[in-house]
PDB file of N, CA and C in Angstrom:
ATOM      1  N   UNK A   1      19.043  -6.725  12.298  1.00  0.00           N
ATOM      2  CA  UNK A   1      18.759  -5.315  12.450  1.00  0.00           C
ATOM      3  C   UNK A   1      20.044  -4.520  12.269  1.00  0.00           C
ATOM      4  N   UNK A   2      19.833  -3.668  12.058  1.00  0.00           N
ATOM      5  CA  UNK A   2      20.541  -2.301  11.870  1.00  0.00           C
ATOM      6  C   UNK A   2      20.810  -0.750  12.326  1.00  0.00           C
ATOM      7  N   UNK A   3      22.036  -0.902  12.739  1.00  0.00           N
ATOM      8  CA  UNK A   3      21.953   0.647  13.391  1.00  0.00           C
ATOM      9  C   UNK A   3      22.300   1.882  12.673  1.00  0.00           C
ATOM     10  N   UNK A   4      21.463   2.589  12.928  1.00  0.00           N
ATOM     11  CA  UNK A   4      20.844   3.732  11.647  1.00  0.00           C
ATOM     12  C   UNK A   4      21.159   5.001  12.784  1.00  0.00           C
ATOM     13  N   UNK A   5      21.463   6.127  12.034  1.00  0.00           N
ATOM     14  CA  UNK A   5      21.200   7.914  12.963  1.00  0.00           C
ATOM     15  C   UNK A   5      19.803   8.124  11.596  1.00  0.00           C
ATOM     16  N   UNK A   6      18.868   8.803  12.233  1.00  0.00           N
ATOM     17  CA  UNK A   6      17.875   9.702  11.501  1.00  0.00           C
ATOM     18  C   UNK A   6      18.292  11.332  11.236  1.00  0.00           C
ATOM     19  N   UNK A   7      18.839  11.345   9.659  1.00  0.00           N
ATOM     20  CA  UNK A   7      19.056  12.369   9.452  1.00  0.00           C
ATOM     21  C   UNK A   7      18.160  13.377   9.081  1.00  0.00           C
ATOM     22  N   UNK A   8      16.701  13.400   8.945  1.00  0.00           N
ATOM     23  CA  UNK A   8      15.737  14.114   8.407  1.00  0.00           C
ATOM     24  C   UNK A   8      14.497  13.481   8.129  1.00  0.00           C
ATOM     25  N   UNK A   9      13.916  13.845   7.555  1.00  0.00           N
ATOM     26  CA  UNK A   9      12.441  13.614   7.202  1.00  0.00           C
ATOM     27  C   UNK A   9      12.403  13.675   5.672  1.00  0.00           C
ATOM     28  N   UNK A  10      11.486  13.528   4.858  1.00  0.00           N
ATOM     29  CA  UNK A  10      11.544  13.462   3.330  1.00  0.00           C
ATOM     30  C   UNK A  10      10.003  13.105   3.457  1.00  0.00           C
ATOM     31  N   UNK A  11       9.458  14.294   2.532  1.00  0.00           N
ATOM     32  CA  UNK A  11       8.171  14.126   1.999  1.00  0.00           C
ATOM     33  C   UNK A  11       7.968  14.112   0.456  1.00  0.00           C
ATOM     34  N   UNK A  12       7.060  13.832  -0.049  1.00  0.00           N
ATOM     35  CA  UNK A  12       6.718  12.819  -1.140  1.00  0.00           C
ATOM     36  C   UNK A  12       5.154  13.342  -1.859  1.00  0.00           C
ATOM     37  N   UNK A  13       4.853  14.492  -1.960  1.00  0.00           N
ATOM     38  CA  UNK A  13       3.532  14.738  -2.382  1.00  0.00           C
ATOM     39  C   UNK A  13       2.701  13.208  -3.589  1.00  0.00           C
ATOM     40  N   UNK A  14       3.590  13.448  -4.134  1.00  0.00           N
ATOM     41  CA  UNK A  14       3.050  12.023  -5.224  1.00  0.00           C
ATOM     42  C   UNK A  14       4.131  10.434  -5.201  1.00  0.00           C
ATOM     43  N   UNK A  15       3.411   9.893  -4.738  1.00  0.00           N
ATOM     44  CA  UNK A  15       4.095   8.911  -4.319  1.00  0.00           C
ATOM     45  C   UNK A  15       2.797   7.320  -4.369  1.00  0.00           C
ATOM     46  N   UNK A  16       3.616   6.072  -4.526  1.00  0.00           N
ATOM     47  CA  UNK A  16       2.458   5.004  -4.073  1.00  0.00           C
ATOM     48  C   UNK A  16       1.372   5.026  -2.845  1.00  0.00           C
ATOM     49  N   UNK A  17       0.018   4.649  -3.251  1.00  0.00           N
ATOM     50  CA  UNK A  17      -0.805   4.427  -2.494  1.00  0.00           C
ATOM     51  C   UNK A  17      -0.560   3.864  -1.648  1.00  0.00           C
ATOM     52  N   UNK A  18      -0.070   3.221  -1.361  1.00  0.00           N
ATOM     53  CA  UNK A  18       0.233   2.155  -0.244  1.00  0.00           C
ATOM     54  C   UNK A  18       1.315   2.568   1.355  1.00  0.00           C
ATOM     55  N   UNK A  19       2.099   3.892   0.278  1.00  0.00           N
ATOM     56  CA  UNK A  19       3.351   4.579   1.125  1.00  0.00           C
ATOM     57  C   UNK A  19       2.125   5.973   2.031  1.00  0.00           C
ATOM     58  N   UNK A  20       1.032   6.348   1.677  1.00  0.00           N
ATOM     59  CA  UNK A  20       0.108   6.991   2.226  1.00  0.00           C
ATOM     60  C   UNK A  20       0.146   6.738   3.861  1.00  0.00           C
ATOM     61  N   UNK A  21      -0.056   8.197   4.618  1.00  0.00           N
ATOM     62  CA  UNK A  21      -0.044   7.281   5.836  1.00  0.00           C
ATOM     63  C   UNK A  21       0.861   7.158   6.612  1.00  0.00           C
ATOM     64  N   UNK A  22       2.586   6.754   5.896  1.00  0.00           N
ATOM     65  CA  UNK A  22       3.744   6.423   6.332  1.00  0.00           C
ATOM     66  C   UNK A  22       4.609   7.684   6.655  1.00  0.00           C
ATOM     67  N   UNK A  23       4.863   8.032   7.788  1.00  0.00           N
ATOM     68  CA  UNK A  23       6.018   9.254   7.634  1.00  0.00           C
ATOM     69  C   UNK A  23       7.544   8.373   7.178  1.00  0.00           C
ATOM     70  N   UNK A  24       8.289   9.061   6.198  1.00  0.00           N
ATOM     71  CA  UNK A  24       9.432   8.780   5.741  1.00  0.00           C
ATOM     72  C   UNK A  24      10.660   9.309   6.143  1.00  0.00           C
ATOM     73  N   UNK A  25      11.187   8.643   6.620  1.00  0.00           N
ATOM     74  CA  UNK A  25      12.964   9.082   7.258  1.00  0.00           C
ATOM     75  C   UNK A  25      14.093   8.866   6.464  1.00  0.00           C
ATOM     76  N   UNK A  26      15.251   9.909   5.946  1.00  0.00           N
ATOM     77  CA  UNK A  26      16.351   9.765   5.463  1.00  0.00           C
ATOM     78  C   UNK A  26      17.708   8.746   7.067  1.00  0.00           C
ATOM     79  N   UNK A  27      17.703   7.872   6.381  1.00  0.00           N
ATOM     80  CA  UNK A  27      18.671   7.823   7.630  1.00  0.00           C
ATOM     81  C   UNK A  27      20.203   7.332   7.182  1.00  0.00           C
ATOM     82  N   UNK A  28      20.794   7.178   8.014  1.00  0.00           N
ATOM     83  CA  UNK A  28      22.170   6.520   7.865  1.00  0.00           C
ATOM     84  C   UNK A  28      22.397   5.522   8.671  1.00  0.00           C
ATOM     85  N   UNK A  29      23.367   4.509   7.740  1.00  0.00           N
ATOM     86  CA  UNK A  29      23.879   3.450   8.246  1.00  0.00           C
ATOM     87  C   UNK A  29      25.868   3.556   8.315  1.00  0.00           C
ATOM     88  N   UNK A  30      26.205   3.073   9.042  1.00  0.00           N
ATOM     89  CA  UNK A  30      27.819   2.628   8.551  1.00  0.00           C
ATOM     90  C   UNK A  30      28.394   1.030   8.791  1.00  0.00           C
ATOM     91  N   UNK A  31      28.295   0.884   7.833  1.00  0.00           N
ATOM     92  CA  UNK A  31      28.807  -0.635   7.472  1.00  0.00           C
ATOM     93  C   UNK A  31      30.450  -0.604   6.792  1.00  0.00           C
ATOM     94  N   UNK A  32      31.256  -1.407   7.565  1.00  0.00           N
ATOM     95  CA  UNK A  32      32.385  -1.808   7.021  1.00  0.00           C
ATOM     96  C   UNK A  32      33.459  -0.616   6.856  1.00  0.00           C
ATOM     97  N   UNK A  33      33.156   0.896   7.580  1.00  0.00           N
ATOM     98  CA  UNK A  33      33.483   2.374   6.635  1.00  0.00           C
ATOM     99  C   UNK A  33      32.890   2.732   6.190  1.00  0.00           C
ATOM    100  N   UNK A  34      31.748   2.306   5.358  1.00  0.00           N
ATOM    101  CA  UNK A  34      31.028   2.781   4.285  1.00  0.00           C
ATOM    102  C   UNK A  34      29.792   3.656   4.901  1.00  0.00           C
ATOM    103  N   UNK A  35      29.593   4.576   4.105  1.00  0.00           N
ATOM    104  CA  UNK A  35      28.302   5.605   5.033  1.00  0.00           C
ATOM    105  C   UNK A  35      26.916   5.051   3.538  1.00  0.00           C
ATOM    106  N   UNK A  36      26.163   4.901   4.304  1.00  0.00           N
ATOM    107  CA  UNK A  36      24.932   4.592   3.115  1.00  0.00           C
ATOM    108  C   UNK A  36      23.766   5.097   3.527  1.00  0.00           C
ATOM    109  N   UNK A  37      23.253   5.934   2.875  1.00  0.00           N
ATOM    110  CA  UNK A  37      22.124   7.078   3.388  1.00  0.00           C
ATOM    111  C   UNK A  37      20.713   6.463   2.276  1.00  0.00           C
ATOM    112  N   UNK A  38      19.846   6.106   2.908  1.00  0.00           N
ATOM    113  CA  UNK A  38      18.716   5.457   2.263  1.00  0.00           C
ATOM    114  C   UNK A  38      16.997   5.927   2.825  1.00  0.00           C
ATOM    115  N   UNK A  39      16.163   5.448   2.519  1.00  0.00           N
ATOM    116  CA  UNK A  39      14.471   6.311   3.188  1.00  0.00           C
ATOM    117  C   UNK A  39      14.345   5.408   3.740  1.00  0.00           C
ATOM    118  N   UNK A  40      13.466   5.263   4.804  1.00  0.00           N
ATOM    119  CA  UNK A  40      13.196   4.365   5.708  1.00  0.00           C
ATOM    120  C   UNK A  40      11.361   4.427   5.945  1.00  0.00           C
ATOM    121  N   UNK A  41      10.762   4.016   6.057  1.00  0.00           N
ATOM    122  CA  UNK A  41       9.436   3.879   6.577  1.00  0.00           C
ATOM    123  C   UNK A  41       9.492   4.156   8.319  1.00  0.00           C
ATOM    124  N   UNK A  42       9.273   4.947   9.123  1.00  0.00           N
ATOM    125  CA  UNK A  42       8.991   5.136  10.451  1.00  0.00           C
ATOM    126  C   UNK A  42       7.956   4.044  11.082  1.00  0.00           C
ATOM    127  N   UNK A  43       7.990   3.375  11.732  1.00  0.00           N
ATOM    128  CA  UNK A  43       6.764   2.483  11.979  1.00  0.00           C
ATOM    129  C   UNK A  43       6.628   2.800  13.910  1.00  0.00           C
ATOM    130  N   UNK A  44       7.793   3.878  14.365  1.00  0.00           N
ATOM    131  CA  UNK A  44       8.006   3.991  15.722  1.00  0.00           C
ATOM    132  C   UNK A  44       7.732   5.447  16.284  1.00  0.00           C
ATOM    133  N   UNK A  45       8.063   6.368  15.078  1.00  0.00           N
ATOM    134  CA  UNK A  45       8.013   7.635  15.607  1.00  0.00           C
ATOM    135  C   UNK A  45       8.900   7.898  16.323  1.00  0.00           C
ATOM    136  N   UNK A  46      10.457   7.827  15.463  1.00  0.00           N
ATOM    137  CA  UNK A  46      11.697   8.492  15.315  1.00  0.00           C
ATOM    138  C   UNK A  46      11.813   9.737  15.096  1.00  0.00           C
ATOM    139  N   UNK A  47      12.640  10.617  15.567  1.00  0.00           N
ATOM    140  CA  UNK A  47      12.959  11.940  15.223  1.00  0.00           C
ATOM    141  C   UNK A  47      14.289  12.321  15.026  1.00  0.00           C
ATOM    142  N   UNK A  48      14.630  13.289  14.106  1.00  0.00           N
ATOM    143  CA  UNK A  48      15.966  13.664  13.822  1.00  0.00           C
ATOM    144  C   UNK A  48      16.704  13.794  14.853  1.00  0.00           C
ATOM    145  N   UNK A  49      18.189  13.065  14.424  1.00  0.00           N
ATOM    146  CA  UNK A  49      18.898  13.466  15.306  1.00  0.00           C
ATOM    147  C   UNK A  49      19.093  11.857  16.198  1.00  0.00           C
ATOM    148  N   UNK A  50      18.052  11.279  16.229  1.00  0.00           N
ATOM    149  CA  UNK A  50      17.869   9.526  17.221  1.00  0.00           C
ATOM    150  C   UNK A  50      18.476   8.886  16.370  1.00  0.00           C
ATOM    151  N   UNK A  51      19.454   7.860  16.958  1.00  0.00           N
ATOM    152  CA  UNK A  51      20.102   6.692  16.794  1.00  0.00           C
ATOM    153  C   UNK A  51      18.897   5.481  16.984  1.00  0.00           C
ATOM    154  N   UNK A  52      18.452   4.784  15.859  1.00  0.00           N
ATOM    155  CA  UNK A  52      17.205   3.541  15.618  1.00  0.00           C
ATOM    156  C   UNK A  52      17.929   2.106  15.247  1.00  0.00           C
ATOM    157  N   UNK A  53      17.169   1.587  15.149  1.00  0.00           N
ATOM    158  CA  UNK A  53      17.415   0.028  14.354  1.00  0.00           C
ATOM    159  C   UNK A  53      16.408   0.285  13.174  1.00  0.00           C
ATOM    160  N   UNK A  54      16.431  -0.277  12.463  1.00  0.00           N
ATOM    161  CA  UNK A  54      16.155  -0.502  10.844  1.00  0.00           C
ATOM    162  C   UNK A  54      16.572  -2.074  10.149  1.00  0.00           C
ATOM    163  N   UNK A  55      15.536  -2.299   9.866  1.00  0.00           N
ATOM    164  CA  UNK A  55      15.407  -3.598   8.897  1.00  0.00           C
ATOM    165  C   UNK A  55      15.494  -3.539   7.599  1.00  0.00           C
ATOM    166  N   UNK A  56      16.082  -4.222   6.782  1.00  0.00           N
ATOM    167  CA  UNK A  56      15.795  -3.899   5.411  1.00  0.00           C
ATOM    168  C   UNK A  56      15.408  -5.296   4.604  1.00  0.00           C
ATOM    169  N   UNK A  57      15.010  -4.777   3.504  1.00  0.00           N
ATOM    170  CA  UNK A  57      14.768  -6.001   2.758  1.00  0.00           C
ATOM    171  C   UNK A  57      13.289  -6.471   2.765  1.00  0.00           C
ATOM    172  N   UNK A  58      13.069  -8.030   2.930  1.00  0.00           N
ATOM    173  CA  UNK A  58      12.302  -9.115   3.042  1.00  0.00           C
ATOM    174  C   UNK A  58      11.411  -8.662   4.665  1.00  0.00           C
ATOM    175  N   UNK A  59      11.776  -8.724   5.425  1.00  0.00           N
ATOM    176  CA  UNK A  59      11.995  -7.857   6.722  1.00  0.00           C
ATOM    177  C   UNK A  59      10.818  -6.683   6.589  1.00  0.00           C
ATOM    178  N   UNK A  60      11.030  -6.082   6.062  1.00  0.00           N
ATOM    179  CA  UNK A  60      10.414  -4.780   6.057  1.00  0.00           C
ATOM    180  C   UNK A  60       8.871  -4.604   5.871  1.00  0.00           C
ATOM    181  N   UNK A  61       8.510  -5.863   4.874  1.00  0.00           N
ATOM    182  CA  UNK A  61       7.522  -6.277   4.416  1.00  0.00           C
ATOM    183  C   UNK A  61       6.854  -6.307   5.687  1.00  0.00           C
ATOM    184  N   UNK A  62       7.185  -7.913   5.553  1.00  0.00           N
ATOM    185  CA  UNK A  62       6.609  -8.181   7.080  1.00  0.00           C
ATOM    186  C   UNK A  62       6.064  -7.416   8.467  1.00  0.00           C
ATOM    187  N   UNK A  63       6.553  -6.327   8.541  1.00  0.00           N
ATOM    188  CA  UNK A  63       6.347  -5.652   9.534  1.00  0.00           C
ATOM    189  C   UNK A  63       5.047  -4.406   9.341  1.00  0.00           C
ATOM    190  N   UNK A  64       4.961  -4.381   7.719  1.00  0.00           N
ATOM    191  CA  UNK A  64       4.105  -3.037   7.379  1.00  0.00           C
ATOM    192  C   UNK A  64       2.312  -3.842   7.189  1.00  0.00           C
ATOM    193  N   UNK A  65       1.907  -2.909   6.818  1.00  0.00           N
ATOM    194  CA  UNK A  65       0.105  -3.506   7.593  1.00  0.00           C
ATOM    195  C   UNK A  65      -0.225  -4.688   6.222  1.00  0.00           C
ATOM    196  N   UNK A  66       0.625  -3.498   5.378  1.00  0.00           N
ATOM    197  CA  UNK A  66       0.203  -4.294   3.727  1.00  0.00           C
ATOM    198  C   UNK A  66       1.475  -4.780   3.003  1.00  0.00           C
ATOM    199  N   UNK A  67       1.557  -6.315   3.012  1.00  0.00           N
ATOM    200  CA  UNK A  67       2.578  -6.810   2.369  1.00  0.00           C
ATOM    201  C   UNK A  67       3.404  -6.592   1.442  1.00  0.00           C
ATOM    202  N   UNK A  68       2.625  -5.657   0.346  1.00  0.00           N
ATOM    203  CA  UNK A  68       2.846  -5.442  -0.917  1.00  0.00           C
ATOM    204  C   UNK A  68       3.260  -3.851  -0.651  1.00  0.00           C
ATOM    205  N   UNK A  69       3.644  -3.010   0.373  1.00  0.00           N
ATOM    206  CA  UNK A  69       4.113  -1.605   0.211  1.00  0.00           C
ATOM    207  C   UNK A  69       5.452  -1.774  -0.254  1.00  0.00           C
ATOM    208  N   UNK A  70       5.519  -0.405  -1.353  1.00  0.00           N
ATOM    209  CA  UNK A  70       6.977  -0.554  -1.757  1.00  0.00           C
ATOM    210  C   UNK A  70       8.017   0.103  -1.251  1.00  0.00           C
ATOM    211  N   UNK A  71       8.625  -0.911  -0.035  1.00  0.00           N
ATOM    212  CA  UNK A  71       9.244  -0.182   1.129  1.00  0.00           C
ATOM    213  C   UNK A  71      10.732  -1.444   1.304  1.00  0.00           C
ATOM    214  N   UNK A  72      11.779  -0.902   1.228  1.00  0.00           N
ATOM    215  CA  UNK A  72      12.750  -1.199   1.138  1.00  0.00           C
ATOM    216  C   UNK A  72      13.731  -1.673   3.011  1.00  0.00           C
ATOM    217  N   UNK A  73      13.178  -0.396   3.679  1.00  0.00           N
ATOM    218  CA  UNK A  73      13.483  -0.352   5.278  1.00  0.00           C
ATOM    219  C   UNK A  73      12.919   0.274   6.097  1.00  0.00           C
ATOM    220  N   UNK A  74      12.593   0.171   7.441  1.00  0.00           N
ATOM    221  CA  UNK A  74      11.835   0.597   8.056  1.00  0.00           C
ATOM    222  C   UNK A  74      12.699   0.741   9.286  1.00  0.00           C
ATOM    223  N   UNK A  75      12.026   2.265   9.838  1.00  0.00           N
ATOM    224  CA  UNK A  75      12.817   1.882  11.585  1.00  0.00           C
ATOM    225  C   UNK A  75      11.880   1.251  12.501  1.00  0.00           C
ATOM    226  N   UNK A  76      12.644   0.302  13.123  1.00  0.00           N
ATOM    227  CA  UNK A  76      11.630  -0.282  13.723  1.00  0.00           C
ATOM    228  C   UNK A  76      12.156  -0.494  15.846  1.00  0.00           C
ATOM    229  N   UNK A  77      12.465   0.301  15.631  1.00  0.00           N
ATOM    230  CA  UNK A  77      13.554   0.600  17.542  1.00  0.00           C
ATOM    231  C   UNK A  77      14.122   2.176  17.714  1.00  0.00           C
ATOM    232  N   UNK A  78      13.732   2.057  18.621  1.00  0.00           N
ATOM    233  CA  UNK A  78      14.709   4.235  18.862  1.00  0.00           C
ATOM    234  C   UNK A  78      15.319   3.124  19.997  1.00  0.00           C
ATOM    235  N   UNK A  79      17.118   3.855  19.796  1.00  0.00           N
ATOM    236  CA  UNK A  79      18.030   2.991  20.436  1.00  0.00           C
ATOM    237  C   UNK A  79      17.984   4.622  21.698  1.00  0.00           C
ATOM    238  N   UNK A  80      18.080   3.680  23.257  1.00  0.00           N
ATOM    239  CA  UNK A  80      18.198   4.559  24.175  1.00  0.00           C
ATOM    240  C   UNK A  80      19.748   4.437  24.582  1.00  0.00           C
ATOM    241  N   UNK A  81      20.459   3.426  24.578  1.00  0.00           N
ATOM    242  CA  UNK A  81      22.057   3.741  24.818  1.00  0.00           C
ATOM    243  C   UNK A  81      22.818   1.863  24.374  1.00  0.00           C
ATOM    244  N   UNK A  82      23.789   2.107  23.543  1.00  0.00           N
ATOM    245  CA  UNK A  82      24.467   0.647  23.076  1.00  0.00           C
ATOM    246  C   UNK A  82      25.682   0.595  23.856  1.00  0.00           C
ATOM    247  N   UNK A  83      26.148  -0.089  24.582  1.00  0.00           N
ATOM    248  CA  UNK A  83      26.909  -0.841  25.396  1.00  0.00           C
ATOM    249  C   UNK A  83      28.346  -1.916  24.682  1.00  0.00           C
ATOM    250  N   UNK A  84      29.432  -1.031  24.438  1.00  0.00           N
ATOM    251  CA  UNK A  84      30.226  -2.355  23.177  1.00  0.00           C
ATOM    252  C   UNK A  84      31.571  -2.926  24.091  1.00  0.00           C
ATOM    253  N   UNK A  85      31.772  -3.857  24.591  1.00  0.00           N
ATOM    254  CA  UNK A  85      33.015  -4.204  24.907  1.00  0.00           C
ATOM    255  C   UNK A  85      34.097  -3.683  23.685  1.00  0.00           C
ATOM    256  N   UNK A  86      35.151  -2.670  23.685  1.00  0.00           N
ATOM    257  CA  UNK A  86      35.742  -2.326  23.174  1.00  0.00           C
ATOM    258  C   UNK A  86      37.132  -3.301  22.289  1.00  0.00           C
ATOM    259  N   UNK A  87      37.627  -3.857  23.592  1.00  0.00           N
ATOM    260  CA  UNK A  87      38.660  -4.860  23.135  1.00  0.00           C
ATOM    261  C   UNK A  87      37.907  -6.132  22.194  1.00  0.00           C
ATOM    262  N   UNK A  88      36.339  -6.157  21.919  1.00  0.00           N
ATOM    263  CA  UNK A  88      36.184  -7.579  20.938  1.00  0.00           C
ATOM    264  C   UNK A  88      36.161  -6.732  19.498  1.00  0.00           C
ATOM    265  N   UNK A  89      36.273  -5.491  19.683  1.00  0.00           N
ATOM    266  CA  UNK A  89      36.470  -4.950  18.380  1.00  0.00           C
ATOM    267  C   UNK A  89      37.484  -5.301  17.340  1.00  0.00           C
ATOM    268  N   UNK A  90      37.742  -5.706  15.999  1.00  0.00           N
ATOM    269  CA  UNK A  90      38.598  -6.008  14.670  1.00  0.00           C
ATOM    270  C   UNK A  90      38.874  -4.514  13.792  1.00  0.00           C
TER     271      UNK A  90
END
């Protein structure tokens, strides 16, 4: 899993059948420095502004009703508070 901020919402008038149904979230990740802003499938009922977990990939599948949606990541956790021992940080 993955820790994501929900930066917005993104709607889709014409879009796959399968994505019907799904509210869609812009969110962010930061990996390594890197900021990577991607759509997410909501499967929790996230709102802007919440820090989530997000799956991507193979993952994502799995979790949606229909195997075959063409869905890349999904949030699948609204994070209520993360806890980091500071000193195991690199």
């Amino acid at each position: 899993m993955i820790i994501a901020k929900v930066l917005g919402n993104l709607w889709a008038t014409k879009k796959d059948d399968k994505l019907s149904g799904y509210k869609l979230l812009v969110v962010q990740t930061k990996s390594s420095g890197n900021l990577e802003t991607l759509v997410a499938v909501d499967t929790v009922g996230a709102g802007v502004g919440e820090d989530v977990l997000i799956v991507k990939g193979s993952m994502t599948r799995n979790i949606l009703k229909e195997k075959d949606t063409p869905a890349d990541a999904a949030v699948v956790g609204i994070i209520d508070s993360v806890e980091v021992d500071e000193s195991l940080l690199q």
